[in-house]
N, C-alpha and C. Protein backbone atom coordinates (compact mmCIF):
# COMPACT_ATOMS: atom_id res chain seq x y z
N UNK A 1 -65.60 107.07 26.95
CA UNK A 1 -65.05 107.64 28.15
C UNK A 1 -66.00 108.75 28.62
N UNK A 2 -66.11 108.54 29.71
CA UNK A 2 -67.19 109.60 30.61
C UNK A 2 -66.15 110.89 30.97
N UNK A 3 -67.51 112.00 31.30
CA UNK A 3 -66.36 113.24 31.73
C UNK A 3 -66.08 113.11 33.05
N UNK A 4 -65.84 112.19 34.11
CA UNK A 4 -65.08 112.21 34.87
C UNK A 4 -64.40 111.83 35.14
N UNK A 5 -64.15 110.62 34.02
CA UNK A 5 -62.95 109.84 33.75
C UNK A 5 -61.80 110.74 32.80
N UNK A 6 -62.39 111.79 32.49
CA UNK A 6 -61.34 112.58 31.44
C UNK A 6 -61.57 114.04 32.33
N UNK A 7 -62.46 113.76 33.15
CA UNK A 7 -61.21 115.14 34.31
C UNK A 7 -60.25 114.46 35.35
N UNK A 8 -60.28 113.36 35.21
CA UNK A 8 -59.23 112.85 36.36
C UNK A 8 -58.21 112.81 35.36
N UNK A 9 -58.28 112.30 33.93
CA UNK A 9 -57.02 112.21 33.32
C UNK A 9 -56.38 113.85 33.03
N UNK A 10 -57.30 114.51 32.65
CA UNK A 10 -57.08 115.63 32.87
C UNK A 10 -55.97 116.10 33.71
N UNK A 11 -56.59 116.19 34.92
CA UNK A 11 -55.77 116.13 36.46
C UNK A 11 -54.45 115.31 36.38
N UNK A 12 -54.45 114.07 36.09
CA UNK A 12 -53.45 113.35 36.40
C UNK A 12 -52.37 114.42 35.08
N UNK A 13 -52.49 114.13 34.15
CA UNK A 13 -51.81 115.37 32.93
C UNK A 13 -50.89 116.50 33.19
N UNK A 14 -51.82 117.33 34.03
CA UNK A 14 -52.36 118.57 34.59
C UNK A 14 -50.38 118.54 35.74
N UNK A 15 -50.90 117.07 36.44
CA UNK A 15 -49.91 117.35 37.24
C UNK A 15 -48.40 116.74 37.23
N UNK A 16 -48.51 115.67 36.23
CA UNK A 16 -46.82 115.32 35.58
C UNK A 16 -46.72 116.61 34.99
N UNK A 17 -46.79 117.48 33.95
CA UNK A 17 -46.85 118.85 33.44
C UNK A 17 -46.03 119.49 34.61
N UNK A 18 -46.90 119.77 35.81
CA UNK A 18 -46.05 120.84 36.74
C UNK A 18 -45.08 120.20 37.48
N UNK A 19 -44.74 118.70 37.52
CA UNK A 19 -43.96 117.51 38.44
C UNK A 19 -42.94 118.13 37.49
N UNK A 20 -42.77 117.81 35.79
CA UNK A 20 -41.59 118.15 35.08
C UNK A 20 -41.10 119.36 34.85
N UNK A 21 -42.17 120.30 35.09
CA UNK A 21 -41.64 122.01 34.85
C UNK A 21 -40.59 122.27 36.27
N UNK A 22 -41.18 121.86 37.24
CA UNK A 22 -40.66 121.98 38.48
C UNK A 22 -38.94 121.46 38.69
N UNK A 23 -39.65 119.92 38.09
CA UNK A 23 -37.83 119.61 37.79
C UNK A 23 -36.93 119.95 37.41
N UNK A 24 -37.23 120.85 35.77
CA UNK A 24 -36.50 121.30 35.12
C UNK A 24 -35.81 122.40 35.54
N UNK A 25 -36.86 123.15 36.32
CA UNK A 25 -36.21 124.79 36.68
C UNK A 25 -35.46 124.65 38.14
N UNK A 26 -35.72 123.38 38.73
CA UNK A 26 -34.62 123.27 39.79
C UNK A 26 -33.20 122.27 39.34
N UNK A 27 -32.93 121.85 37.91
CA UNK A 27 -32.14 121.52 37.20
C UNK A 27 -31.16 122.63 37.05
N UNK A 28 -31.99 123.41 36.56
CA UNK A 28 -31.28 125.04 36.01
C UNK A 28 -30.69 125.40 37.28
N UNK A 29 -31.27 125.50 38.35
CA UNK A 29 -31.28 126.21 39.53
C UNK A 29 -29.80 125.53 39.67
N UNK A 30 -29.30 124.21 39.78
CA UNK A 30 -28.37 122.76 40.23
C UNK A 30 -27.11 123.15 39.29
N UNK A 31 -27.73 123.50 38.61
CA UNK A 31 -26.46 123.80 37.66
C UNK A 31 -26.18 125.02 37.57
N UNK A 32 -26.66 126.22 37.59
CA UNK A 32 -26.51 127.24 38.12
C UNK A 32 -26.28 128.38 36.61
N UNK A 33 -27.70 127.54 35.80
CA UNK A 33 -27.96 128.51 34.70
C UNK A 33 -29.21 128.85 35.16
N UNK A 34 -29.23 130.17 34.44
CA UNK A 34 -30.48 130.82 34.52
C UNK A 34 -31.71 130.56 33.52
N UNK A 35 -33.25 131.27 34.03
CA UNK A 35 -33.83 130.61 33.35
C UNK A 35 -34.92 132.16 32.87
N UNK A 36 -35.99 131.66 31.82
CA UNK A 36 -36.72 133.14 31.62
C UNK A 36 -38.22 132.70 31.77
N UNK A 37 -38.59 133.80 31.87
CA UNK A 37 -39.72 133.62 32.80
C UNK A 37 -40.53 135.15 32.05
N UNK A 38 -41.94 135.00 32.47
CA UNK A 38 -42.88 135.81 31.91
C UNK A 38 -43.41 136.41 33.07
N UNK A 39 -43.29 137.64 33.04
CA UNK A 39 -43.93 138.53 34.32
C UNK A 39 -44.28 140.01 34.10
N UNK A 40 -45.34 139.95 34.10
CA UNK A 40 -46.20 141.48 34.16
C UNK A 40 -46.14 141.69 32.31
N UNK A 41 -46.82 140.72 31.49
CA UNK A 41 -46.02 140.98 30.00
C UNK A 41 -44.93 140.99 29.64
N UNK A 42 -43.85 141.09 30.99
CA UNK A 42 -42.58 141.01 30.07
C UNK A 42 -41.67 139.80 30.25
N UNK A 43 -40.85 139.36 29.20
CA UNK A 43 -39.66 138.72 29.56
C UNK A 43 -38.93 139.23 30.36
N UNK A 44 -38.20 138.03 31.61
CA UNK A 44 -37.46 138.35 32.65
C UNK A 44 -36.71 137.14 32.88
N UNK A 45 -35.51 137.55 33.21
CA UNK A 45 -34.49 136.52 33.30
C UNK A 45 -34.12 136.38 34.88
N UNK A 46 -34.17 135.31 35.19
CA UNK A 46 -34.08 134.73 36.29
C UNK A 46 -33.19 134.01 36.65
N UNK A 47 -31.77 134.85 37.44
CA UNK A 47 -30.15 134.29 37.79
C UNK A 47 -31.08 132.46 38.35
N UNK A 48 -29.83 132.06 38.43
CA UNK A 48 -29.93 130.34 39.41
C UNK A 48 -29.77 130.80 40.75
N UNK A 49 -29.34 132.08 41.40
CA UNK A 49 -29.20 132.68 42.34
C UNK A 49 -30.54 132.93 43.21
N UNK A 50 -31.91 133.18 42.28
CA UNK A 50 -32.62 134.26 42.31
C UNK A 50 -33.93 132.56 42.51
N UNK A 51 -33.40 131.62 42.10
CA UNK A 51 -34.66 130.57 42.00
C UNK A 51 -34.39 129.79 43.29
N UNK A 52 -35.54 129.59 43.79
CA UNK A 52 -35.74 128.65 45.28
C UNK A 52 -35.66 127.59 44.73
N UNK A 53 -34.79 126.64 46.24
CA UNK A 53 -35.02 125.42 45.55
C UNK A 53 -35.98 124.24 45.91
N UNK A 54 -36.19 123.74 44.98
CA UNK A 54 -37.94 122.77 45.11
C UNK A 54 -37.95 122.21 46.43
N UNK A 55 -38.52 122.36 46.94
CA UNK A 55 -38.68 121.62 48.28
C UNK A 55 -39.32 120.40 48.22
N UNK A 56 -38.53 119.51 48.72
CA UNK A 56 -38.50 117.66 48.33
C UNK A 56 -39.99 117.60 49.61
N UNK A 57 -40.72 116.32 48.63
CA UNK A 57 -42.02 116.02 49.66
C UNK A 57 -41.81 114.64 50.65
């Protein structure tokens, strides 16, 4: 396998990864648990109130 065949898989990886993170935290959002999140070093908890919801393409 060549390296541009393993940066596209890369890529393709890269972006089911953020397709399912995305899902999940607008799951949370649907159901209306909260979720935690990492910001500025710290743990932070994030109401279902407080999360946008995914905007469908």
């Amino acid at each position: 396998m060549n390296e541009s065949q393993l940066t596209e898989i890369h890529q393709k990886i890269d972006a089911g990864v953020k397709a399912a993170i995305a899902e999940a935290i607008e799951r949370h959002r649907k159901l209306g648990e909260s979720i935690s999140i990492l910001k500025d070093g710290k743990v932070v908890t994030v109401t279902a109130e407080q999360i946008p919801p995914l905007s469908e393409k």
